[in-house]
Protein backbone atom coordinates (compact mmCIF):
# COMPACT_ATOMS: atom_id res chain seq x y z
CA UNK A 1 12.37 -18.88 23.11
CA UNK A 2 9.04 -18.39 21.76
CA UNK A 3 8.13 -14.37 20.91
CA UNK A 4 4.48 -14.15 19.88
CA UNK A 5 2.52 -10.99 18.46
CA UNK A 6 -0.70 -10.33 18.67
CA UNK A 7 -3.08 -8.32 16.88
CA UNK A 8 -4.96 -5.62 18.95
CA UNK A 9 -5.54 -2.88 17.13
CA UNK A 10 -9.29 -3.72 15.90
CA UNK A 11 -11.91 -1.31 16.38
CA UNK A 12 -15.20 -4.32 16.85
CA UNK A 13 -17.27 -2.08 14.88
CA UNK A 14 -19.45 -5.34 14.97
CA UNK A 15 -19.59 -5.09 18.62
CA UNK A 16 -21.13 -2.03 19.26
CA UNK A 17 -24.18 -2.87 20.38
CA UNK A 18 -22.75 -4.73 23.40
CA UNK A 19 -19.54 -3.45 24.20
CA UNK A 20 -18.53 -0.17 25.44
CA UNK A 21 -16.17 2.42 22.82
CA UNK A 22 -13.02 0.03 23.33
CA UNK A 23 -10.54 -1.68 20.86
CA UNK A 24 -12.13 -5.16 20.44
CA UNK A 25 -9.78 -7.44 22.11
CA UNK A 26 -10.93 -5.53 25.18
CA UNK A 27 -14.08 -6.51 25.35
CA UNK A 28 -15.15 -8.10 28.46
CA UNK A 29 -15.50 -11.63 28.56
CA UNK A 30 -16.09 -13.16 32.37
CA UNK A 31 -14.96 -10.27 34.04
CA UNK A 32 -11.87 -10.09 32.81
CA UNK A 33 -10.60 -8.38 28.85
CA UNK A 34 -10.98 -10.77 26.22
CA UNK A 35 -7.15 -10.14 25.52
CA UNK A 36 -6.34 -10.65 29.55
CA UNK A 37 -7.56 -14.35 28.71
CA UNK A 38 -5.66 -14.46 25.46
CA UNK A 39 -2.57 -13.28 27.06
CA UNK A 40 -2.44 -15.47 29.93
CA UNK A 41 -3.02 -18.36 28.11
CA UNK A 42 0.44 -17.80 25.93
CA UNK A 43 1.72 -17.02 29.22
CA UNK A 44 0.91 -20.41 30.57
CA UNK A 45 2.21 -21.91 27.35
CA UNK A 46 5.81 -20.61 27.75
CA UNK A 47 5.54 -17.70 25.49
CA UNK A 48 8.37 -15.23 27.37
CA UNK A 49 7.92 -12.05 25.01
CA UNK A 50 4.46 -11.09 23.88
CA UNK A 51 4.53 -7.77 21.31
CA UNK A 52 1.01 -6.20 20.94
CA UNK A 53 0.28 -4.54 17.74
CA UNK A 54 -2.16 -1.29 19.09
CA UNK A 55 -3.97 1.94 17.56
CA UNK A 56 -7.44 2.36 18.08
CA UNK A 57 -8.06 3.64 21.73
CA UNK A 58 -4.34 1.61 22.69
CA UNK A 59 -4.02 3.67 25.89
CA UNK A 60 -6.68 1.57 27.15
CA UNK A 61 -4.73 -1.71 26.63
CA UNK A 62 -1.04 -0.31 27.91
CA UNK A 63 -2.63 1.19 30.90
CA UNK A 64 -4.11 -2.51 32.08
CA UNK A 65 -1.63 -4.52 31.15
CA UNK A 66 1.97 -2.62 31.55
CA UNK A 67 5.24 -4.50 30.47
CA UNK A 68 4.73 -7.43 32.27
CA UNK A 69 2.11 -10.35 32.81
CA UNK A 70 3.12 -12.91 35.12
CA UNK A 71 6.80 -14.37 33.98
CA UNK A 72 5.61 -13.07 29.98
CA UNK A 73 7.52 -9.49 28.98
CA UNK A 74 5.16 -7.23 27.01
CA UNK A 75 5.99 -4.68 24.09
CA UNK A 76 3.83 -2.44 22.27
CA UNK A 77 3.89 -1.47 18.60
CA UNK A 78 1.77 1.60 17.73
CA UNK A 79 0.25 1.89 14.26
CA UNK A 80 -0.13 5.47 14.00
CA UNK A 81 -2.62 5.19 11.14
CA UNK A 82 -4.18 1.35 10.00
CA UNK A 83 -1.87 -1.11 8.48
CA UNK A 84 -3.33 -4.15 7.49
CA UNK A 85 -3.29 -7.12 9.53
CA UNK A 86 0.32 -7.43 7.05
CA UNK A 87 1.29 -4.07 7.99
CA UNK A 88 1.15 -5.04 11.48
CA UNK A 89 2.39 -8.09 11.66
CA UNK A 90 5.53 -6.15 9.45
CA UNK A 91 6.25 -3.52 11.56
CA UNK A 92 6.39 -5.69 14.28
CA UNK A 93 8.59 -7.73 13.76
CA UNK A 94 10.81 -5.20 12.05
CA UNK A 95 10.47 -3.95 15.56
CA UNK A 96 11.22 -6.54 17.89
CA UNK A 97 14.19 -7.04 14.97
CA UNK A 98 13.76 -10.81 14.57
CA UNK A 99 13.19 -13.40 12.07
CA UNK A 100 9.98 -15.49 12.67
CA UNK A 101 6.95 -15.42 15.34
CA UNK A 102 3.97 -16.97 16.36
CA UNK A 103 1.25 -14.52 15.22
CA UNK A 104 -2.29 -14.45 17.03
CA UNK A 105 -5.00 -12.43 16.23
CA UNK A 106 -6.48 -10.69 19.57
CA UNK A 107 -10.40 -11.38 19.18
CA UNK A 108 -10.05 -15.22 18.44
CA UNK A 109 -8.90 -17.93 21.09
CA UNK A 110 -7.41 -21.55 19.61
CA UNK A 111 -6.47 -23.78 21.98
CA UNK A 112 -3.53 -25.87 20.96
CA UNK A 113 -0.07 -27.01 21.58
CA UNK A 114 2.12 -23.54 20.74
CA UNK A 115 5.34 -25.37 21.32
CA UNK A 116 4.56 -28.49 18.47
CA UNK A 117 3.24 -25.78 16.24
CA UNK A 118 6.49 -24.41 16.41
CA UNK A 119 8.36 -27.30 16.11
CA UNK A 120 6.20 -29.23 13.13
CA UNK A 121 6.57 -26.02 10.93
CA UNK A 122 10.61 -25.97 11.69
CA UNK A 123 10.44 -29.38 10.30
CA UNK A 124 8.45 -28.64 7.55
CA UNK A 125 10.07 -25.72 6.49
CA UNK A 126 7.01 -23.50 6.45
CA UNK A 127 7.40 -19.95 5.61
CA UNK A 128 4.02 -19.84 7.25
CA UNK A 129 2.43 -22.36 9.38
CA UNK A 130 -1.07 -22.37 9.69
CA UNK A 131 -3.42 -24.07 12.85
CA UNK A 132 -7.07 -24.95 10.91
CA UNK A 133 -9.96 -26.63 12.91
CA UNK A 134 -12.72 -28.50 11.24
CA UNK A 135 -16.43 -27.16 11.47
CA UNK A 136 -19.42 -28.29 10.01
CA UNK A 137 -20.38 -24.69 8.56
CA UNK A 138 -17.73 -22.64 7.25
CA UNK A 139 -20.07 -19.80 5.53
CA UNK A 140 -18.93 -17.14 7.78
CA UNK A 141 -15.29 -18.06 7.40
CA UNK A 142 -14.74 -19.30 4.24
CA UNK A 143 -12.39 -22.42 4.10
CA UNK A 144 -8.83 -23.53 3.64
CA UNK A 145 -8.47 -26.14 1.04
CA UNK A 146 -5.63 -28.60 2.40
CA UNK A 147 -3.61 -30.78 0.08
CA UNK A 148 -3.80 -34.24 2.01
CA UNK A 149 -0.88 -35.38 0.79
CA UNK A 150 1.16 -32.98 2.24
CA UNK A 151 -0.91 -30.57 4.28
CA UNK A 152 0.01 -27.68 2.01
CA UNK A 153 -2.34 -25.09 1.65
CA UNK A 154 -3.51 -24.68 -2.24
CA UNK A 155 -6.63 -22.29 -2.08
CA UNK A 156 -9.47 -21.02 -0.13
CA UNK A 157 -13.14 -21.17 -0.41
CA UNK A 158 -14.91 -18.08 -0.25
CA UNK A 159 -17.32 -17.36 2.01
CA UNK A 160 -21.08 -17.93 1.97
CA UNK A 161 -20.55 -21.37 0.63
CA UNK A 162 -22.31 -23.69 3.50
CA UNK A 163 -21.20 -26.66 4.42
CA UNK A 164 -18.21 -28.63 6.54
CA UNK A 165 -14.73 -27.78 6.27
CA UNK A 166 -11.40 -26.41 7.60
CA UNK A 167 -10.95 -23.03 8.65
CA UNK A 168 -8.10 -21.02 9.21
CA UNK A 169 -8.22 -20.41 13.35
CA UNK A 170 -5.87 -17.39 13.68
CA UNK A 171 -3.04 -18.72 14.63
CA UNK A 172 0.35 -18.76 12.70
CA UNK A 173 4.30 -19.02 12.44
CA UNK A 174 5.69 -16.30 9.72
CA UNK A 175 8.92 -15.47 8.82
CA UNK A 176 9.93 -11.84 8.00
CA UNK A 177 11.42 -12.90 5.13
CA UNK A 178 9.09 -12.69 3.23
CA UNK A 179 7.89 -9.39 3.33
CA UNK A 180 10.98 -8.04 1.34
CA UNK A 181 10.26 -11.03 -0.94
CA UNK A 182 7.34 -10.01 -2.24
CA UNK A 183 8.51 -6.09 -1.38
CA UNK A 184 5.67 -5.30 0.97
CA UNK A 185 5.33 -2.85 3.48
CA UNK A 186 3.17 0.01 4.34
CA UNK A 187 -0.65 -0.68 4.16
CA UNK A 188 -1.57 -4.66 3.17
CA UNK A 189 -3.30 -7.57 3.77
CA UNK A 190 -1.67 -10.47 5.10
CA UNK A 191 -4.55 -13.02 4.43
CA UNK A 192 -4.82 -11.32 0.57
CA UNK A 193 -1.99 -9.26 -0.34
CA UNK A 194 1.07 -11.92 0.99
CA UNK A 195 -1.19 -15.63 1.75
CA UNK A 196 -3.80 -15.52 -1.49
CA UNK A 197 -1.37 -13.37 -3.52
CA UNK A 198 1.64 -15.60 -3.52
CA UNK A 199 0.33 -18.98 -2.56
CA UNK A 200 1.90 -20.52 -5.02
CA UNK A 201 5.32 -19.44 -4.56
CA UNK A 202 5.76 -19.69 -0.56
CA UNK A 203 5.55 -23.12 1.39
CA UNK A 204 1.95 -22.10 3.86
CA UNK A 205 1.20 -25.85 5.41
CA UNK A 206 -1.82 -26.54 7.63
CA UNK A 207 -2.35 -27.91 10.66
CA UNK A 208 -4.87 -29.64 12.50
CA UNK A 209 -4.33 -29.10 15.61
CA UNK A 210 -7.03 -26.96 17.36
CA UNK A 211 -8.93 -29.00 20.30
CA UNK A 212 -10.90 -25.66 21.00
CA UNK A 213 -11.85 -22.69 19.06
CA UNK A 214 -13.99 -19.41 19.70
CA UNK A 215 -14.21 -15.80 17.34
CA UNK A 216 -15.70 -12.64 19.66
CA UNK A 217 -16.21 -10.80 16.31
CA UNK A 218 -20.30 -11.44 16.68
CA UNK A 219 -22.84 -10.64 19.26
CA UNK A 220 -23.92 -14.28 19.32
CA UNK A 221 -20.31 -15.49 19.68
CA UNK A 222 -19.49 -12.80 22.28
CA UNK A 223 -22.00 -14.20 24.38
CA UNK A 224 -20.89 -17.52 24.17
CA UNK A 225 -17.61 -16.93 25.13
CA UNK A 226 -18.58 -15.49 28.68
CA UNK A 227 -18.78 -19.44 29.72
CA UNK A 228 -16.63 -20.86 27.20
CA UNK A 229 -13.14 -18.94 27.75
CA UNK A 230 -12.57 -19.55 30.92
CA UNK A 231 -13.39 -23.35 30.49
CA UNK A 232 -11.21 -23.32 27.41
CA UNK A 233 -8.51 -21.74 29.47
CA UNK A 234 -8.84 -23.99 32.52
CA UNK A 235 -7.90 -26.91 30.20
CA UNK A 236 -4.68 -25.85 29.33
């Protein structure tokens, strides 16, 4: 069995202009919540148990969605003050109590194949899997820099720097391991303080597997994905 989390505790501070005082993944896209789309499409993938990690304005998201969604069980984890996306992803899996989980973050949509994710980073051995997609301007992402050999991840480019590339699309496998490896908890990053920090001493592996990719985090974007969600969902 699959268990995903998902990260929905953002505030979309760079949303305010077009969407109402909700937490981010709630922003509407087609009629529906952003995270509705999100959360069906892991549905329709197989995921059974779906934890969301809440705080800003969370009533709004337990109220609409309950405990269940279709065949998918749902769990909350409150952050009672901001962790990190690392604190988050931490506390929940130290509350759900297992050992690895797909990891989303709740304002970006990748479509890809959850289930070979899964499976290709078993095989590998990844402490943390990694879905990238290629795009021919990665200055408001930064990029991943990919060791073709292997597919391990060995840096990242900052961002600013135009041009094409491989960026990191949100999607992951983590174990909890490592968190008491590298004795964090509390308040962290997990793209600085456990991915950049420790790079060298974890096995992070990329892969390119993304056939469709979308961040609500702009206006721009946010427009854009009133037509392109619901065509990226009707694929799957």
């Amino acid at each position: 069995m699959i268990t995903a989390i998902v990260l929905a505790g953002g505030l979309g501070t760079r949303l305010r202009t077009v969407v109402s005082d909700l937490p981010k993944p709630m922003a509407t896209v087609a009629g529906k919540p952003f995270l509705w789309w999100l959360l069906n499409y892991l549905q329709a993938q197989g995921v059974e148990q779906t934890y969301l990690s809440v705080g800003y304005k969370r009533e709004a998201i337990v109220e609409y969605f309950g405990t269940q969604l279709s065949r998918m069980r749902l769990g909350y984890v409150p952050e009672e003050y901001p962790l990190g996306t690392g604190g988050a992803i931490f506390n929940a899996l130290e509350y759900a109590d297992i050992d690895s989980a797909l990891v989303l973050n709740g304002d970006t949509l990748a479509i890809l194949d959850i289930h070979q994710l899964v499976r290709d980073a078993q095989e590998e051995q990844a402490d943390i899997a990694m879905a990238v997609t290629p795009i021919t301007d990665i200055a408001r992402y930064g990029a991943v820099q990919i060791n073709p050999v292997d597919n391990r991840v060995i840096g990242f480019t900052d961002k600013g720097i135009a041009g094409p590339g491989y960026i990191n699309a949100g999607v992951y496998t983590v174990k909890r391991d490592l968190f008491a490896r590298f004795n964090l908890a509390g308040t962290f990053s997990f793209e600085h303080d456990l991915i950049k920090a420790h790079l060298g001493e974890m096995q992070v592996v990329a892969f390119d597997c993304v056939s469709s990719f979308i961040d609500i985090g702009i206006p721009d974007d946010y427009a854009r994905a009133q037509t392109e969600v619901p065509a990226m969902i009707a694929g799957v």
